[in-house]
Protein backbone atom coordinates (compact mmCIF):
# COMPACT_ATOMS: atom_id res chain seq x y z
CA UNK A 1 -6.80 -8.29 -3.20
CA UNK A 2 -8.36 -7.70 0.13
CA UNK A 3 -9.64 -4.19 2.11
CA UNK A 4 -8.09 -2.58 4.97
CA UNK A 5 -9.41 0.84 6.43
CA UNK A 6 -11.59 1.62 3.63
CA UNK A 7 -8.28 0.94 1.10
CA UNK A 8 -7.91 -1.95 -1.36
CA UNK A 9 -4.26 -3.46 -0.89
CA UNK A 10 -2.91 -6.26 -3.72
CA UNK A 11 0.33 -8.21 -3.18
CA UNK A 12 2.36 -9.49 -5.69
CA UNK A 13 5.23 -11.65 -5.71
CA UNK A 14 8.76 -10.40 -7.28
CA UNK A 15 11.03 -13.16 -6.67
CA UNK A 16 12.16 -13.56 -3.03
CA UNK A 17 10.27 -9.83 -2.26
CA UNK A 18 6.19 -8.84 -2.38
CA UNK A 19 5.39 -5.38 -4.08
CA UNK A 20 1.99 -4.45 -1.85
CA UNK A 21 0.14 -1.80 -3.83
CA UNK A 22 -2.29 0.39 -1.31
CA UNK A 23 -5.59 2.00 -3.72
CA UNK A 24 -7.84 4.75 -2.13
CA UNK A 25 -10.84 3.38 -4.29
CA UNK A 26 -12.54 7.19 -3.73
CA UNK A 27 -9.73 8.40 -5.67
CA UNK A 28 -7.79 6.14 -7.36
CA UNK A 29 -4.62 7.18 -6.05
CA UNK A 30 -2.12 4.11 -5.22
CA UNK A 31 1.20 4.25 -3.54
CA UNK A 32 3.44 0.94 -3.62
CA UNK A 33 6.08 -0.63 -1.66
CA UNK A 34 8.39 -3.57 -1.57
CA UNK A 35 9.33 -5.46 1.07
CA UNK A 36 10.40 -9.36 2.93
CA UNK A 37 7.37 -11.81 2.73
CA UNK A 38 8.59 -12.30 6.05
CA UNK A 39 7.63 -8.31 7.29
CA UNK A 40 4.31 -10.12 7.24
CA UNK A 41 0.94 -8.89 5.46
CA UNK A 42 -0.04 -6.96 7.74
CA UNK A 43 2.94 -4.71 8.11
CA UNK A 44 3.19 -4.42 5.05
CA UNK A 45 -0.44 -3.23 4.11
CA UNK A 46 0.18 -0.71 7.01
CA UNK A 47 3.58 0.62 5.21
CA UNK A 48 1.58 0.91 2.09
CA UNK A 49 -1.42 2.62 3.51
CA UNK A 50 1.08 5.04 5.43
CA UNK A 51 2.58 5.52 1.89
CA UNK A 52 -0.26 6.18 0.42
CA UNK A 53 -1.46 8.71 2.88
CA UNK A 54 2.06 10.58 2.61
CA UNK A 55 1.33 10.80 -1.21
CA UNK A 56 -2.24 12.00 -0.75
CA UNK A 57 -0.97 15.03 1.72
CA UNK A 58 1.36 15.55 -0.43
CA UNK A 59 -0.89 16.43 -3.13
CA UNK A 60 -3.14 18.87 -1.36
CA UNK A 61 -0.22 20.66 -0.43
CA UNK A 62 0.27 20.05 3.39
């Protein structure tokens, strides 16, 4: 588990891929994704967090 940009981000390993789960801790809201271990952590975290984002506009409505 480690922070980035105020969000908690977890990776897990699934076989050959890496589900990275991005957590607004304010809200609780999480977004996932899955990608190559070779994409690198930090890409990764930034898909996640860009997820994660997407979901939270989403909900207000924008």
């Amino acid at each position: 588990m480690k922070r980035s940009d105020g969000y908690i981000i977890e990776y897990y390993a699934i076989g050959k891929q890496v589900k990275v789960t991005a957590i607004d801790p304010e809200t609780g809201r999480e977004a996932s994704i899955i990608g190559a271990p070779a994409a690198g952590k930090d890409k990764l975290a930034a898909l996640a967090i860009r997820k994660l984002t997407y979901v939270q506009q989403k909900d207000k409505g924008e």
